[in-house]
Protein backbone atom coordinates (compact mmCIF):
# COMPACT_ATOMS: atom_id res chain seq x y z
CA UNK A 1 34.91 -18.31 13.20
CA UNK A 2 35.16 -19.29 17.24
CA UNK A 3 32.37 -22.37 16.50
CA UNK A 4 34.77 -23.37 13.32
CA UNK A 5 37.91 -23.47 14.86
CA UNK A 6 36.76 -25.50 18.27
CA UNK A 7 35.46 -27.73 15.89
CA UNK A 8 38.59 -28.00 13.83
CA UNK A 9 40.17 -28.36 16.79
CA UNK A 10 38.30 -30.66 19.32
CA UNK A 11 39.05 -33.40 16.55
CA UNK A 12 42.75 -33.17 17.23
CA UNK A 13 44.67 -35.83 19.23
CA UNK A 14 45.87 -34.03 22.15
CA UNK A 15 43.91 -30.90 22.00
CA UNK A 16 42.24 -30.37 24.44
CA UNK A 17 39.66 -26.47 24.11
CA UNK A 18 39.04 -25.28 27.16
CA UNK A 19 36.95 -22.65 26.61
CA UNK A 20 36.46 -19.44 23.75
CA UNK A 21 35.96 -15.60 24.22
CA UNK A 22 34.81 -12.96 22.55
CA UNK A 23 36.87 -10.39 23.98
CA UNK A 24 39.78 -9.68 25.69
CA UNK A 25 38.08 -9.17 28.70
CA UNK A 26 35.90 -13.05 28.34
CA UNK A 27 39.52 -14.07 27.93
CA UNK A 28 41.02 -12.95 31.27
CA UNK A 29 37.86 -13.75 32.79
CA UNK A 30 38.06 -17.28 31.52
CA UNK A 31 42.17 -17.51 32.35
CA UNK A 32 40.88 -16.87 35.81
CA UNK A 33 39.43 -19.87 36.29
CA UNK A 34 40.61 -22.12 33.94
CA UNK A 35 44.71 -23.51 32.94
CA UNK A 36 45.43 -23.28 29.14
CA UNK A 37 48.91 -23.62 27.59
CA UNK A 38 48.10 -21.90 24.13
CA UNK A 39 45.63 -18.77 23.56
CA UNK A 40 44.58 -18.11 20.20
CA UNK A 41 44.24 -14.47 20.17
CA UNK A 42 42.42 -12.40 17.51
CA UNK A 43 44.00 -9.25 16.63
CA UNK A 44 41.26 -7.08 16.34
CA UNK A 45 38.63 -7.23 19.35
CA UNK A 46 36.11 -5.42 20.84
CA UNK A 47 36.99 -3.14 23.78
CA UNK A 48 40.73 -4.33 23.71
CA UNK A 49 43.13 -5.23 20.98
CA UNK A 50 45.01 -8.80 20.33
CA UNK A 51 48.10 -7.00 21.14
CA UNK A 52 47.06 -5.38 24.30
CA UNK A 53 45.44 -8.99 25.29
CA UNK A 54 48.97 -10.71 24.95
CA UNK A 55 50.53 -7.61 26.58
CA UNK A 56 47.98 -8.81 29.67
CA UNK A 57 48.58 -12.34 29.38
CA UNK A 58 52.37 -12.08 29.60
CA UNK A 59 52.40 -9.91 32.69
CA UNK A 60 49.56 -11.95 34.63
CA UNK A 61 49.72 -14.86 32.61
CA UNK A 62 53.06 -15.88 31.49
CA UNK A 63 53.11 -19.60 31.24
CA UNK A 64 50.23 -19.18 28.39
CA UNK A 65 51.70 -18.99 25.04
CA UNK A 66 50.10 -16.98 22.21
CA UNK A 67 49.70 -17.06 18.71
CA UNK A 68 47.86 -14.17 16.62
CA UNK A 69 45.27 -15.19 14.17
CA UNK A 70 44.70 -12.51 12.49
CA UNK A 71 43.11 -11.49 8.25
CA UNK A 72 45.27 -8.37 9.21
CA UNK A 73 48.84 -8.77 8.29
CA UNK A 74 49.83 -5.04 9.19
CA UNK A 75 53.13 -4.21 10.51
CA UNK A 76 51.73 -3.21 13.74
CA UNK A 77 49.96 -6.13 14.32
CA UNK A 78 53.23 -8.39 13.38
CA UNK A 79 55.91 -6.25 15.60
CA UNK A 80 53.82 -5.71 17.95
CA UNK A 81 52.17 -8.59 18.81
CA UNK A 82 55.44 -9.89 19.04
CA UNK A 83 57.53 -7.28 21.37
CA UNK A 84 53.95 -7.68 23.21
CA UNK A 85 55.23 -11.61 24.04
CA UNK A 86 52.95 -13.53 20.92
CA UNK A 87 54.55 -16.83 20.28
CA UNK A 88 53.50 -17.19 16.49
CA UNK A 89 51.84 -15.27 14.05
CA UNK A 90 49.36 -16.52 11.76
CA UNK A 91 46.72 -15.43 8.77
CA UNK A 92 43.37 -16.72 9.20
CA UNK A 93 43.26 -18.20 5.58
CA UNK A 94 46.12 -20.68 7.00
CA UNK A 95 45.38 -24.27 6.59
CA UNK A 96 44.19 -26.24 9.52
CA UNK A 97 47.20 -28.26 9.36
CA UNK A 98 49.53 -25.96 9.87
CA UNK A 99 47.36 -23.96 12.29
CA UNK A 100 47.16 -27.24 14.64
CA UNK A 101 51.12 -27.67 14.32
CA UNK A 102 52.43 -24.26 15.28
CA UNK A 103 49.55 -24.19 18.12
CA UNK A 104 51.75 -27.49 19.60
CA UNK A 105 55.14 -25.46 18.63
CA UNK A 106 54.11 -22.76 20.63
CA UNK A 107 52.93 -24.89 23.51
CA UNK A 108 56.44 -26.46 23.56
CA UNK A 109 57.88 -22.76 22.95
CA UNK A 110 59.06 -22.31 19.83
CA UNK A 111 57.82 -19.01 18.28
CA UNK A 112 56.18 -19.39 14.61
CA UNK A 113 55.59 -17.53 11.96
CA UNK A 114 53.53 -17.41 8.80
CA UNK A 115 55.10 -16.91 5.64
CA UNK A 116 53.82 -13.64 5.14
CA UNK A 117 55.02 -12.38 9.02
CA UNK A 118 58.13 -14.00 8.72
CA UNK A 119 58.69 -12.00 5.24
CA UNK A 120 58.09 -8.95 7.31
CA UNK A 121 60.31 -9.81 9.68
CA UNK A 122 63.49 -10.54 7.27
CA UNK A 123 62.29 -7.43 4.87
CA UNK A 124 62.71 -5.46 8.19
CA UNK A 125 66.03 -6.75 9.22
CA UNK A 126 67.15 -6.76 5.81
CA UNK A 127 66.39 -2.58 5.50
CA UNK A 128 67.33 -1.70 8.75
CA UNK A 129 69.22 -4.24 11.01
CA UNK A 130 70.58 -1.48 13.58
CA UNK A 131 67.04 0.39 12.98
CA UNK A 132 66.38 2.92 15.93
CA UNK A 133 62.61 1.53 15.98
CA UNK A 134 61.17 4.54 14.52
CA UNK A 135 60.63 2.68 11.61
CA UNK A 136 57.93 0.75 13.21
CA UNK A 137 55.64 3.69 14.10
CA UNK A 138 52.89 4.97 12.52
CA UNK A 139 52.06 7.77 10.77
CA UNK A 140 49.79 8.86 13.73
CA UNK A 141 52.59 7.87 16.22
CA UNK A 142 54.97 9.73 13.98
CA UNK A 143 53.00 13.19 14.28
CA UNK A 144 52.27 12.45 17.92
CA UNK A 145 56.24 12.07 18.98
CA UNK A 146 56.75 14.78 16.38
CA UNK A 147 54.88 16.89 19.11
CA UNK A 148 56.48 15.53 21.88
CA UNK A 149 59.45 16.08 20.64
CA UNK A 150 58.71 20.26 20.69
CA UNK A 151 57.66 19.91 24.12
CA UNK A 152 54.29 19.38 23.67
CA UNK A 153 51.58 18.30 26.32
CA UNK A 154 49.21 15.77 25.93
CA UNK A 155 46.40 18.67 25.93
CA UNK A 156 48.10 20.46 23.28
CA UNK A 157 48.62 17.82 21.03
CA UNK A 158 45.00 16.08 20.95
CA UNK A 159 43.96 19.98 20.07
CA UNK A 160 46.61 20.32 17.59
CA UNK A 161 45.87 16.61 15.93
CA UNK A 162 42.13 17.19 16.67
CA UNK A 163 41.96 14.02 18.79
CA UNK A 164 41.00 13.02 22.50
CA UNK A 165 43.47 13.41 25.17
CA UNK A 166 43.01 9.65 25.77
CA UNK A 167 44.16 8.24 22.14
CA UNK A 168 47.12 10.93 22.53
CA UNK A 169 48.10 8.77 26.11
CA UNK A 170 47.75 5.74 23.86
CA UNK A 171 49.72 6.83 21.17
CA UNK A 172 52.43 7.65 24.12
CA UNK A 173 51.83 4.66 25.33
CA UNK A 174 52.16 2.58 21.97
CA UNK A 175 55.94 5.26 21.70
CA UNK A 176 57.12 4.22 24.83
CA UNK A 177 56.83 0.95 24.30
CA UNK A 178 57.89 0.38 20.35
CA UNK A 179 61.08 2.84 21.12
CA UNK A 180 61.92 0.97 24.29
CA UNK A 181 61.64 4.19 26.76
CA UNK A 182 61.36 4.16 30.33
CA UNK A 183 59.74 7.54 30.45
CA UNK A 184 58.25 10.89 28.29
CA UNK A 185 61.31 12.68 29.48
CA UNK A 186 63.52 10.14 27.86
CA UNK A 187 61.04 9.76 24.74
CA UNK A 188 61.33 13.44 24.21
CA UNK A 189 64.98 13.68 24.20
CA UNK A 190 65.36 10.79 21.42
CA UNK A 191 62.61 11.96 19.15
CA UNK A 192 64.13 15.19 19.22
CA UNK A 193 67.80 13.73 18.24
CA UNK A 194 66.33 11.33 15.75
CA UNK A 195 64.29 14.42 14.16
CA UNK A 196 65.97 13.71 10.62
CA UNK A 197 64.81 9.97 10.97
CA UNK A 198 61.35 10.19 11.39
């Protein structure tokens, strides 16, 4: 898929690739040492999501703009690619054409999506336009805040949910940041007043 799109791309007036990676970690190594204005950013990677990629890129990398290419066209992928800083949003089965124009939209700033994301994104505001963000979590995160919400440690729950300590911290993680909280104090106090909600 890489060799396909350099090649797809490399004919394009303009476009200029400067180098591709296989995960997020080739990517930041390659950033290191090399000035791109667009990254092209898989969602699904070995060792470290497309989402948690962007999150890295805009706190270390903010002047590169990125667009998710993704066959995945999940909710969490969508919403959170974009709180994560992801300029545009694209399918993989998009046509080349319109892959090569919102790469130069992005690159000029504009944030694009395709159809299908941009569906999600009205069917969302459409349901819910003063949504509390709960509606964006998973079922996982769902039983996981449910949890916090009681008071429970991170301990408990991955004993309780039968899972490792560390995917309960990134379930907390992936809370804090879809709900907007500073801290699990404050996290705890709205899952527990948006109980009915969830």
């Amino acid at each position: 898929m890489r060799q396909g799109l350099r090649k797809l791309l490399e004919i394009e007036p303009g476009v200029t690739v400067s180098g591709a990676a296989a995960s997020g970690q080739e990517a930041l190594a390659l950033l290191a040492t090399t000035t791109v204005d667009v990254a092209l950013v898989d969602a699904k990677m070995p060792g470290m999501d497309g989402v948690a990629l962007i999150r890295r890129l805009a706190a270390e990398h903010p002047s590169v703009a990125c667009v998710i290419l993704t066959t995945f066209d999940d909710d969490e992928y969508i919403f959170g690619g974009l709180a994560a800083g992801a300029r545009g949003f694209l399918l993989k089965d998009t046509p080349p054409d319109e892959l090569v124009t919102t790469l130069r939209r992005a690159a000029a700033g504009e944030t694009v999506l395709g159809s299908p994301a941009a569906e999600r994104v009205v069917a969302r505001l459409r349901t819910d336009p003063h949504g509390t963000g709960l509606e964006a979590l998973s079922a996982r995160e769902r039983e996981v805040g449910d949890l916090i919400a009681q008071g429970a440690h991170n301990r408990e729950i991955a004993r309780r949910l039968f899972i490792t300590e560390g995917t309960v911290k990134n379930h907390v993680t992936a809370l804090l940041r879809k709900l907007g909280m500073r801290d699990r104090t404050q996290l705890a106090l709205f899952l527990a007043k948006h109980r009915d909600q969830r």
